[in-house]
C-alpha atoms as a PDB file:
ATOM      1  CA  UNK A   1     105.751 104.588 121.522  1.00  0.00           C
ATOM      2  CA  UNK A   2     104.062 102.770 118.488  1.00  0.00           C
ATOM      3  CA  UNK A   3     106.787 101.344 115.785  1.00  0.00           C
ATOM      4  CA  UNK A   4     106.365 103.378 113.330  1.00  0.00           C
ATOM      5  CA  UNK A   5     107.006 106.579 115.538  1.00  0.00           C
ATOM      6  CA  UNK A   6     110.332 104.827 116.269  1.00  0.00           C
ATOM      7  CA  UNK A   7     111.154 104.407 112.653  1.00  0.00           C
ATOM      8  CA  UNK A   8     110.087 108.161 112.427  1.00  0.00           C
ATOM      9  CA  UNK A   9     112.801 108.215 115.316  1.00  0.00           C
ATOM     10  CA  UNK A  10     115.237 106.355 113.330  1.00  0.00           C
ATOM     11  CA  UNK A  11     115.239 103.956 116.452  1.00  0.00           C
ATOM     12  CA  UNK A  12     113.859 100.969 114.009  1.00  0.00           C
ATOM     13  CA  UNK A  13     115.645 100.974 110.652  1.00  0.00           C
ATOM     14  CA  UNK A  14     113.820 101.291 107.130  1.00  0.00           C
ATOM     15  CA  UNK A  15     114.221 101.323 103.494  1.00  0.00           C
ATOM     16  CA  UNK A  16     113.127 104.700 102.769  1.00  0.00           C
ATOM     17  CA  UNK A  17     111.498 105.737  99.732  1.00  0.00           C
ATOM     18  CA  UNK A  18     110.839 109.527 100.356  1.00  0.00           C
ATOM     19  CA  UNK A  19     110.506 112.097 103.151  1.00  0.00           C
ATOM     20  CA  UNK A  20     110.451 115.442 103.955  1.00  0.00           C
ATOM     21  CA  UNK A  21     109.363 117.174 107.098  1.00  0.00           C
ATOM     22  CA  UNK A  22     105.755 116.069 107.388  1.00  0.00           C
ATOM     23  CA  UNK A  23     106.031 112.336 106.249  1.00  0.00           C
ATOM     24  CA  UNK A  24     107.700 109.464 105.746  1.00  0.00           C
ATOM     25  CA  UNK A  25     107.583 106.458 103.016  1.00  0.00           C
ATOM     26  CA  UNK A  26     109.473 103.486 103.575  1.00  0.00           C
ATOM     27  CA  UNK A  27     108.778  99.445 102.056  1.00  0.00           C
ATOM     28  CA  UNK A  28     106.690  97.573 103.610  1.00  0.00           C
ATOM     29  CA  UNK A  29     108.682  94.600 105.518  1.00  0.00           C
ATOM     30  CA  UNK A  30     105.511  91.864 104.646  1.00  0.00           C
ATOM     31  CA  UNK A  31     104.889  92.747 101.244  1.00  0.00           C
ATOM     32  CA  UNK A  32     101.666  92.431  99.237  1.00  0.00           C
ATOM     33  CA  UNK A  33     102.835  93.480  96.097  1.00  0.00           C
ATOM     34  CA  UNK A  34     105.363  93.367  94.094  1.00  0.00           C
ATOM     35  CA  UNK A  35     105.932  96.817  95.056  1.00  0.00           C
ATOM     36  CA  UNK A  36     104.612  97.851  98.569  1.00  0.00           C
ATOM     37  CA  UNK A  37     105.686 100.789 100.034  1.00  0.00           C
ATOM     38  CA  UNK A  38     103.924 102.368 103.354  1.00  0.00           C
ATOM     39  CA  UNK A  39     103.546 106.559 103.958  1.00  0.00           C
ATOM     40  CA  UNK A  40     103.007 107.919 107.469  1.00  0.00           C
ATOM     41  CA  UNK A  41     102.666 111.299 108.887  1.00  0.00           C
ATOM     42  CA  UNK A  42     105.727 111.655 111.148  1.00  0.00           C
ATOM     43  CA  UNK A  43     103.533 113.192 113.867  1.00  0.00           C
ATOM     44  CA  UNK A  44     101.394 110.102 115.845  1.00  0.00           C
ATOM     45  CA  UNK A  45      97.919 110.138 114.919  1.00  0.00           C
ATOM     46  CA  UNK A  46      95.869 107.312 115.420  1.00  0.00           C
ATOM     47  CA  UNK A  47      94.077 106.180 112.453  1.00  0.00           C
ATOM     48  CA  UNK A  48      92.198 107.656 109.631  1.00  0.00           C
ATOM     49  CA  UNK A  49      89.226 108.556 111.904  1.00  0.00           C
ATOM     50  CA  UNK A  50      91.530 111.221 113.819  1.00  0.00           C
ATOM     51  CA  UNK A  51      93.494 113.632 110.830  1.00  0.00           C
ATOM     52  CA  UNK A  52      92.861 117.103 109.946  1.00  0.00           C
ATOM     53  CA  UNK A  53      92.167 118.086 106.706  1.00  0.00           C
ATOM     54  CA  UNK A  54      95.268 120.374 107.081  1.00  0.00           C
ATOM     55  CA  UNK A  55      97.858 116.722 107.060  1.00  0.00           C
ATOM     56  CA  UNK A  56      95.262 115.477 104.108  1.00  0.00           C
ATOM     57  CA  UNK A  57      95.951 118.102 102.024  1.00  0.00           C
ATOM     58  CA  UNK A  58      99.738 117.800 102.582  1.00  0.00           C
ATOM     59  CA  UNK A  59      99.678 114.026 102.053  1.00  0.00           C
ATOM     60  CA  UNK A  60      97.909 114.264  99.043  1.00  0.00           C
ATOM     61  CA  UNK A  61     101.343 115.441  96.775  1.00  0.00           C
ATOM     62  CA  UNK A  62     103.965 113.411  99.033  1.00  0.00           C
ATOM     63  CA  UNK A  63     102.172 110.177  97.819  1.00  0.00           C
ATOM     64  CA  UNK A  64     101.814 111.283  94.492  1.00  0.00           C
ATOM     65  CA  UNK A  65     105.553 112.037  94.607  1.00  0.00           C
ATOM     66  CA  UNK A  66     106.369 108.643  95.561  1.00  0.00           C
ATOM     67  CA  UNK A  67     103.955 106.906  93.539  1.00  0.00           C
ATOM     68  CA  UNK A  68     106.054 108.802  90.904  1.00  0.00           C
ATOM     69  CA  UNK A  69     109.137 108.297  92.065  1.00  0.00           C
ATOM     70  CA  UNK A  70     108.169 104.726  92.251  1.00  0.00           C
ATOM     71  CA  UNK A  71     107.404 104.429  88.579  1.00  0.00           C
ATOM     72  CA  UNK A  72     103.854 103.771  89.177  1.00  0.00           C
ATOM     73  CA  UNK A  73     102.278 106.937  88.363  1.00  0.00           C
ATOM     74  CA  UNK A  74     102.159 105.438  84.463  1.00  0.00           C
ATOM     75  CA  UNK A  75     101.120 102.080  85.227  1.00  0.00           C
ATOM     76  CA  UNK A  76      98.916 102.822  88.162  1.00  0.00           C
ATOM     77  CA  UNK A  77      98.412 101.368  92.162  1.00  0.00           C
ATOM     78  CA  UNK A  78      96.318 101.129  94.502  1.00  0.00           C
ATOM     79  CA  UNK A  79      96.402 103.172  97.673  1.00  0.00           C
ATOM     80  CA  UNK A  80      94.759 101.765 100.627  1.00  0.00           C
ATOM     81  CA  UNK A  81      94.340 102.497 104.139  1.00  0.00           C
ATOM     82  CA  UNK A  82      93.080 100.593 107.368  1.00  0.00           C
ATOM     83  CA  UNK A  83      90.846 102.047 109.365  1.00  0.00           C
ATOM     84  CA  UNK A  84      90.416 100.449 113.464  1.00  0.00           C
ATOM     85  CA  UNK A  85      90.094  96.860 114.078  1.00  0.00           C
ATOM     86  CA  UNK A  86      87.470  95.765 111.906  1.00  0.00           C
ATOM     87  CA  UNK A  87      89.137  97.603 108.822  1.00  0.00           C
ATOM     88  CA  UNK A  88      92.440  95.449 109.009  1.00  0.00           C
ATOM     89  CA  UNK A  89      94.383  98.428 110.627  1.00  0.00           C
ATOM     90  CA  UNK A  90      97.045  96.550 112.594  1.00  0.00           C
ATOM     91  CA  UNK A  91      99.332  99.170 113.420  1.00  0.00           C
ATOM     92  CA  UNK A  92      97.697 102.207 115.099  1.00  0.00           C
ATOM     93  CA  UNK A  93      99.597 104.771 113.579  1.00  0.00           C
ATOM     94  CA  UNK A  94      98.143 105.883 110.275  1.00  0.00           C
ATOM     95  CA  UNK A  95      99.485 104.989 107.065  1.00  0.00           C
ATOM     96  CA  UNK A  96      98.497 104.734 103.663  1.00  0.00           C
ATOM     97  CA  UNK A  97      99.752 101.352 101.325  1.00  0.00           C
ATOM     98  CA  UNK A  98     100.789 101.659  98.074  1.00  0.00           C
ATOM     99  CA  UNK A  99     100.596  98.416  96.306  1.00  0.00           C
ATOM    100  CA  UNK A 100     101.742  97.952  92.398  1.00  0.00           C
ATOM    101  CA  UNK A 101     104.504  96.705  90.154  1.00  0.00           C
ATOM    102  CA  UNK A 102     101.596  93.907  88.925  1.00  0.00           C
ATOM    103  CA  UNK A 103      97.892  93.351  87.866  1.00  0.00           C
ATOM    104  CA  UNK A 104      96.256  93.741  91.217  1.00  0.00           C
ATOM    105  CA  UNK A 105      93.232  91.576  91.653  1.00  0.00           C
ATOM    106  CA  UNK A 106      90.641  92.677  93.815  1.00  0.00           C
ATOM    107  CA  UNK A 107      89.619  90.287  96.636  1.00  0.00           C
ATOM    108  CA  UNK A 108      85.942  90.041  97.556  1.00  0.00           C
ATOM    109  CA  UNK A 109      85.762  89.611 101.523  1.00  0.00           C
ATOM    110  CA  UNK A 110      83.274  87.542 102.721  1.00  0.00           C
ATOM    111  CA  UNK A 111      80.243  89.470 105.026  1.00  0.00           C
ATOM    112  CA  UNK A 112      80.577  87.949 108.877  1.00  0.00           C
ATOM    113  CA  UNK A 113      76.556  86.956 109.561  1.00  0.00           C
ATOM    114  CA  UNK A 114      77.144  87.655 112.982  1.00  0.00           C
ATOM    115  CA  UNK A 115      78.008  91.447 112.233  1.00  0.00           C
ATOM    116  CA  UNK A 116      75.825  91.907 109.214  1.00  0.00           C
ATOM    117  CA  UNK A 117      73.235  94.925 109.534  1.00  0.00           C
END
């Protein structure tokens, strides 16, 4: 079982933000931002590259709601997520970042040669 199924579990503790029966939105414990918080479907799916348009379309006003919730739907955020290895994702469970409470710079990455097309 991933972690973030156990914290859907309540078998990890977290500092919840919002849920409700389809998802979950807790901080992030390695923030990026002043304000970081994380949403995740409670069922396990993978990554990005595996949800139905059906979860989409119900994620869609849960992180709107917490954006709000969170004060940032004035001031604005960014919402990110990591798709497989070579997108950063880290923990295979999808989940969506919020980052704000600050100016947020954006970071240019540097291309890898190696993998360049």
């Amino acid at each position: 079982m991933c972690v973030f199924c156990k914290i859907v579990n309540n078998e990890i503790p977290s500092n919840k933000v919002l849920e409700d029966e389809n998802f979950l939105a807790f901080h992030d414990i390695n923030p990026s931002a002043p304000i970081h918080v994380l949403v995740i479907p409670k069922k396990h799916i993978e990554n990005f590259q595996s949800v139905d348009s059906e979860t989409m379309a119900k994620a869609t006003p849960f992180i709107q709601e917490v954006a709000k919730k969170l004060g940032l739907d004035k001031t604005g955020y960014r919402l990110v997520t990591n798709n497989g290895e070579d997108g950063g994702q880290e923990v295979f469970h999808l989940h969506f970042h919020i980052l704000g409470g600050t100016k947020l710079k954006w970071h240019r990455y540097q291309v890898d040669p190696k993998k360049a097309i």
